[in-house]
Protein backbone atom coordinates (compact mmCIF):
# COMPACT_ATOMS: atom_id res chain seq x y z
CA UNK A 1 119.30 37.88 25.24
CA UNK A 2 117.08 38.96 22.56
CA UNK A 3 118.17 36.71 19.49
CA UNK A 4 120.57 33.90 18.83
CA UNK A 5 121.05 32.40 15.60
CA UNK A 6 124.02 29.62 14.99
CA UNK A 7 124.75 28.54 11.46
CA UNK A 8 125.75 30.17 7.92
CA UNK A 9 123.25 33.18 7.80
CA UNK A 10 125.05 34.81 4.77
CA UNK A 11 128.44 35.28 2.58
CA UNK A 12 131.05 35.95 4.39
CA UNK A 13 134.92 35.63 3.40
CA UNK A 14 135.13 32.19 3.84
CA UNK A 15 132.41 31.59 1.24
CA UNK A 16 133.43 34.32 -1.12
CA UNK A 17 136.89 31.63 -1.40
CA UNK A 18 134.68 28.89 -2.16
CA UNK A 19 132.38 30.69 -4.92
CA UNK A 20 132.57 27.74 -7.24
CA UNK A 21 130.46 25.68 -4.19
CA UNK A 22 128.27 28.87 -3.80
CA UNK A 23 127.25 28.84 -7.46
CA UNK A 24 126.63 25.17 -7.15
CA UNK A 25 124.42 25.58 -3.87
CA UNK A 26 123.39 28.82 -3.38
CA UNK A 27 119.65 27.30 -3.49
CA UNK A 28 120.36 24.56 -0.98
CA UNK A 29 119.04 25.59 2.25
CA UNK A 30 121.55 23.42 3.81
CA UNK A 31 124.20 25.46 2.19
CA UNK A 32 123.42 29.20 2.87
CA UNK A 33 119.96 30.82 5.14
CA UNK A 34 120.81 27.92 7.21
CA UNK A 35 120.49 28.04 10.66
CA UNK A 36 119.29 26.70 14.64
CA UNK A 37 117.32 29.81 16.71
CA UNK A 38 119.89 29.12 20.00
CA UNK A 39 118.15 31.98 22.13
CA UNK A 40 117.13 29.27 24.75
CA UNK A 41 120.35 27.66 25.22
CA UNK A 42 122.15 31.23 25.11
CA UNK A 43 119.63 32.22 27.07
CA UNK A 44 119.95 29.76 29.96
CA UNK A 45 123.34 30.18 30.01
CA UNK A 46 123.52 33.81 29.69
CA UNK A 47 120.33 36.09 31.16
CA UNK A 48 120.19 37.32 34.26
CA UNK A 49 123.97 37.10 34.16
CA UNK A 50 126.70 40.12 34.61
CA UNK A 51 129.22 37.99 32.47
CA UNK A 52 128.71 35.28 29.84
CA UNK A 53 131.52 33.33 28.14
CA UNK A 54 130.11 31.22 24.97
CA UNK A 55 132.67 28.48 23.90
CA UNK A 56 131.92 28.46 19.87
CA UNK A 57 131.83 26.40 18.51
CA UNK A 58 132.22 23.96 21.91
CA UNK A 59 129.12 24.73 23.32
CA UNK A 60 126.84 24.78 20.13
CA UNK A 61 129.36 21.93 18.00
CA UNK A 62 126.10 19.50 18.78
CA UNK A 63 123.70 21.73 16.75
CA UNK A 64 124.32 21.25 13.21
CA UNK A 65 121.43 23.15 10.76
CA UNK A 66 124.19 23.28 7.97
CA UNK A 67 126.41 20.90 5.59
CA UNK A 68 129.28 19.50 8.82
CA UNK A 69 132.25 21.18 6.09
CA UNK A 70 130.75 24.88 6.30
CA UNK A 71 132.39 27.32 8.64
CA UNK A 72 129.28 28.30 11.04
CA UNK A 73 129.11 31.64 12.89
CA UNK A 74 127.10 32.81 16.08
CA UNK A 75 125.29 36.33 15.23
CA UNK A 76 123.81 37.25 18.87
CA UNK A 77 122.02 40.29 20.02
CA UNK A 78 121.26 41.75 23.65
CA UNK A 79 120.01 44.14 25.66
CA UNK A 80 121.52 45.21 29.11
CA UNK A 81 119.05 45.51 31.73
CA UNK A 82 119.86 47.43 34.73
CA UNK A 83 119.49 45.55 37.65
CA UNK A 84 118.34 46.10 41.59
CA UNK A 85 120.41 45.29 44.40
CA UNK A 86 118.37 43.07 46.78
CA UNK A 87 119.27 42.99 50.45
């Protein structure tokens, strides 16, 4: 894992239907930019790992960097790493 961000980055569709809200708090940082850095929990659960299955939002519903009514999103980014066979 090489970044892991959990929250409500940017617009997105589900915004863009509530613009009247954006225009009221698009300067709230609890409204949009607003997010938790997850890399270590992904990354616990994930590195090191030839399969990962993240329940979102099950496994992140605790972590809450944004108002509790805004749809939140996982944005993730990796890197494979080929790995040695040990005997």
């Amino acid at each position: 894992m090489t970044s892991a961000r959990w929250g409500r980055m940017k617009t997105g569709r589900c915004l863009e239907e509530q613009s009247s809200l954006l225009a009221l708090h698009q300067d709230d940082p609890l409204f949009l930019g607003c997010y938790e850095d997850v890399l270590s929990v992904l990354d616990a659960k994930c590195s090191g790992r030839p399969r990962c299955d993240v329940r979102v939002p099950n496994d992140l519903d605790h972590i809450k960097p944004c108002y509790p009514e805004l749809a939140r999103y996982l944005e993730v980014s990796y890197e494979c790493v080929k790995g040695k066979l040990v005997e």
